[in-house]
Protein backbone atom coordinates (compact mmCIF):
# COMPACT_ATOMS: atom_id res chain seq x y z
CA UNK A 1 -76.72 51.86 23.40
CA UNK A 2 -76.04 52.57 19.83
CA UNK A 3 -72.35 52.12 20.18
CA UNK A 4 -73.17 48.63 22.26
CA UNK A 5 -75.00 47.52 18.86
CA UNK A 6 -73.15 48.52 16.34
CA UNK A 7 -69.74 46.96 18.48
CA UNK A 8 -72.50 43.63 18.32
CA UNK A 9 -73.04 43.60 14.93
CA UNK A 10 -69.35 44.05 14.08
CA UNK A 11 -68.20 40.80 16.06
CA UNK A 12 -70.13 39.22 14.05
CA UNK A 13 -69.48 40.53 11.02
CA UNK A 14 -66.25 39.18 12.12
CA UNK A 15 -67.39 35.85 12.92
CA UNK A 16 -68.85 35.36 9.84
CA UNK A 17 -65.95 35.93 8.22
CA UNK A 18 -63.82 33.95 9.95
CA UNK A 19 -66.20 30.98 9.30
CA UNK A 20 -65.86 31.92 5.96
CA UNK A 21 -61.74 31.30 6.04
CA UNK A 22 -62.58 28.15 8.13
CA UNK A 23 -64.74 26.89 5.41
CA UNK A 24 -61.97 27.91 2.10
CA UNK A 25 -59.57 26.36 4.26
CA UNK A 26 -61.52 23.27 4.45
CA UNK A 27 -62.55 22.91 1.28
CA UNK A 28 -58.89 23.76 -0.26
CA UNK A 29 -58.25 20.72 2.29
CA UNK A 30 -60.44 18.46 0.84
CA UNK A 31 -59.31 19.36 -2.86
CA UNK A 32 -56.24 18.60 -1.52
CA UNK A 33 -57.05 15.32 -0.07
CA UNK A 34 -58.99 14.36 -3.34
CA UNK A 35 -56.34 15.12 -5.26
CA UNK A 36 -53.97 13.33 -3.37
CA UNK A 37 -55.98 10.28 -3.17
CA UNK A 38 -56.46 10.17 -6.78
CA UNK A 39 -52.55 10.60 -7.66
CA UNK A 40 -52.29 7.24 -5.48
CA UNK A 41 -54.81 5.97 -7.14
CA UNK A 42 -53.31 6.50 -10.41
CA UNK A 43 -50.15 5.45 -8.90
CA UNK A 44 -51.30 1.73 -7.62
CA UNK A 45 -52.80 1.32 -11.33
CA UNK A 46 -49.75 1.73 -12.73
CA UNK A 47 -47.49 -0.05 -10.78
CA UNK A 48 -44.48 -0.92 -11.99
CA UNK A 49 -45.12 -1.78 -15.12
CA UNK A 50 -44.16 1.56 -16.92
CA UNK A 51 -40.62 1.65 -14.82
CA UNK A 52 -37.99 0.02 -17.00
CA UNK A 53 -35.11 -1.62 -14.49
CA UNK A 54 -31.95 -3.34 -15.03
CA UNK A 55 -30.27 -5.34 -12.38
CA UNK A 56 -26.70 -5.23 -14.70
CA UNK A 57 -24.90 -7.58 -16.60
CA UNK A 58 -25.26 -11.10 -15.14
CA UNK A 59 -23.42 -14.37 -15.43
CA UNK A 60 -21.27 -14.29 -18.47
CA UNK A 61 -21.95 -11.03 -19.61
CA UNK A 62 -20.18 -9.52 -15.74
CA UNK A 63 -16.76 -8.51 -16.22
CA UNK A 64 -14.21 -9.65 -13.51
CA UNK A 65 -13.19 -7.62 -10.49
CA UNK A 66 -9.67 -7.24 -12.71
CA UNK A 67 -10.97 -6.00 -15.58
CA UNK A 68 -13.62 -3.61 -13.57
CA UNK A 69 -10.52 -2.28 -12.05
CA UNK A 70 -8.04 -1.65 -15.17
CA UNK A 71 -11.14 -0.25 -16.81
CA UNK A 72 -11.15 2.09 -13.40
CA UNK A 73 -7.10 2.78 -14.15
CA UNK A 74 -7.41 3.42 -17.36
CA UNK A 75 -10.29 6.11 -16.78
CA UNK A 76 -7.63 7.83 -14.06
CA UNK A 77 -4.90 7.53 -16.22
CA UNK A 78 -6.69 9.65 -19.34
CA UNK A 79 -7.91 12.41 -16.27
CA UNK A 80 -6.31 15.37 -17.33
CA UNK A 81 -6.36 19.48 -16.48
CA UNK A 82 -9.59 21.19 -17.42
CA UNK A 83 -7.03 24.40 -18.12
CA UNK A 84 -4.16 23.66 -20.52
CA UNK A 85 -0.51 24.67 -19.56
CA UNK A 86 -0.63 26.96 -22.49
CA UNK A 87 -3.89 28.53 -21.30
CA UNK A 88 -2.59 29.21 -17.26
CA UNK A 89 -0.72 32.39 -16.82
CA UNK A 90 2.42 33.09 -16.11
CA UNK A 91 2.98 33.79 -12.60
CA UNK A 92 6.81 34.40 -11.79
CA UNK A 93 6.82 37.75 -13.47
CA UNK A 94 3.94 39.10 -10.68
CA UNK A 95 3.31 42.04 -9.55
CA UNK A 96 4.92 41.35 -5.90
CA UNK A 97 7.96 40.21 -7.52
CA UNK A 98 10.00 42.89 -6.89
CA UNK A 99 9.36 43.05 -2.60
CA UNK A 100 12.12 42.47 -0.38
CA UNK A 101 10.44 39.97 1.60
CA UNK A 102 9.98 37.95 -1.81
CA UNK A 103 13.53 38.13 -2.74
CA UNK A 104 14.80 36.69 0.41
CA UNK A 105 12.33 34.00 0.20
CA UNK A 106 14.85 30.90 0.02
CA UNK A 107 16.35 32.46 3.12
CA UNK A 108 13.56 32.49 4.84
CA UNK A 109 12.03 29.41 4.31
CA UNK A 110 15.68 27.78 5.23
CA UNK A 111 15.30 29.56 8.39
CA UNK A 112 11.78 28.43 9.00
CA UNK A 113 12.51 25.23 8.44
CA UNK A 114 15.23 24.98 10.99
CA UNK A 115 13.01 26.78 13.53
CA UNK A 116 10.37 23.52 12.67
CA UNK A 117 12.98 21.23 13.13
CA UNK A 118 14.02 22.73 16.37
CA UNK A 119 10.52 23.29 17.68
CA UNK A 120 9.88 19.56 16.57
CA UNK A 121 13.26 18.06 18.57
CA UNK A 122 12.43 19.89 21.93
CA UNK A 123 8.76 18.50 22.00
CA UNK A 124 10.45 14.92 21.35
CA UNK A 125 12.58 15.64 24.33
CA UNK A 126 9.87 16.57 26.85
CA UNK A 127 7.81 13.75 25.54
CA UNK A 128 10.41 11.42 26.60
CA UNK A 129 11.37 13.06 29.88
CA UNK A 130 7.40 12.91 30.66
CA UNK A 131 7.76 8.80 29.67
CA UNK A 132 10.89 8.61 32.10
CA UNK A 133 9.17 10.14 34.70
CA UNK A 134 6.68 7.85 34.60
């Protein structure tokens, strides 16, 4: 019987406290929504008034597409490196340098190349036999 009561009174202990959350959560809800409510408020006073905007230059005062453009060019044109020539390293004395497969590099890009070119020519061919064929 004992156990029975004390099991009572600790579900409600329980309950109690979860009405307790329920309630902080409400009420940090409500600050929430008050808060809220008053930043709009604040917001709809102010309008637009403290917002400074500027549709651009207008009429005279609007350069030309030509001159937008050069003015484009000319900011292109002056683009330059963010690392100087004299600050990059020098790269041909590396520490691979010395392989085999590096020295006969000119050799083997020749011989890549024709293998490309080869490759390339006998897909041309099929694609045209598959054109005659149809």
């Amino acid at each position: 019987m004992k156990d029975i009561k004390d099991f009572k009174d600790k579900e409600k202990e329980k309950d109690k406290e979860k009405e307790k959350e329920k309630e902080k959560e409400k009420e940090k809800d409500r600050k929430e929504f008050k808060e809220l409510k008053e930043f709009k408020e604040i917001e709809t006073k102010r309008g637009s008034k403290d917002i400074e905007t500027s549709p651009g230059p207008t009429g005279e005062d609007q350069p030309s597409i030509a001159e937008r453009v050069a003015g484009l060019e000319q900011s292109v044109q002056s683009l330059t490196h963010f690392i100087g020539a004299e600050l990059r390293p020098d790269l041909s004395s590396s520490a691979f340098g010395g392989e085999i497969d590096l020295q006969n590099a000119a050799a083997l890009s020749a011989e890549l190349q024709k293998q490309a070119n080869d490759a390339k020519a006998a897909k041309d061919n099929k694609d045209v036999e598959k054109t005659r064929d149809l």
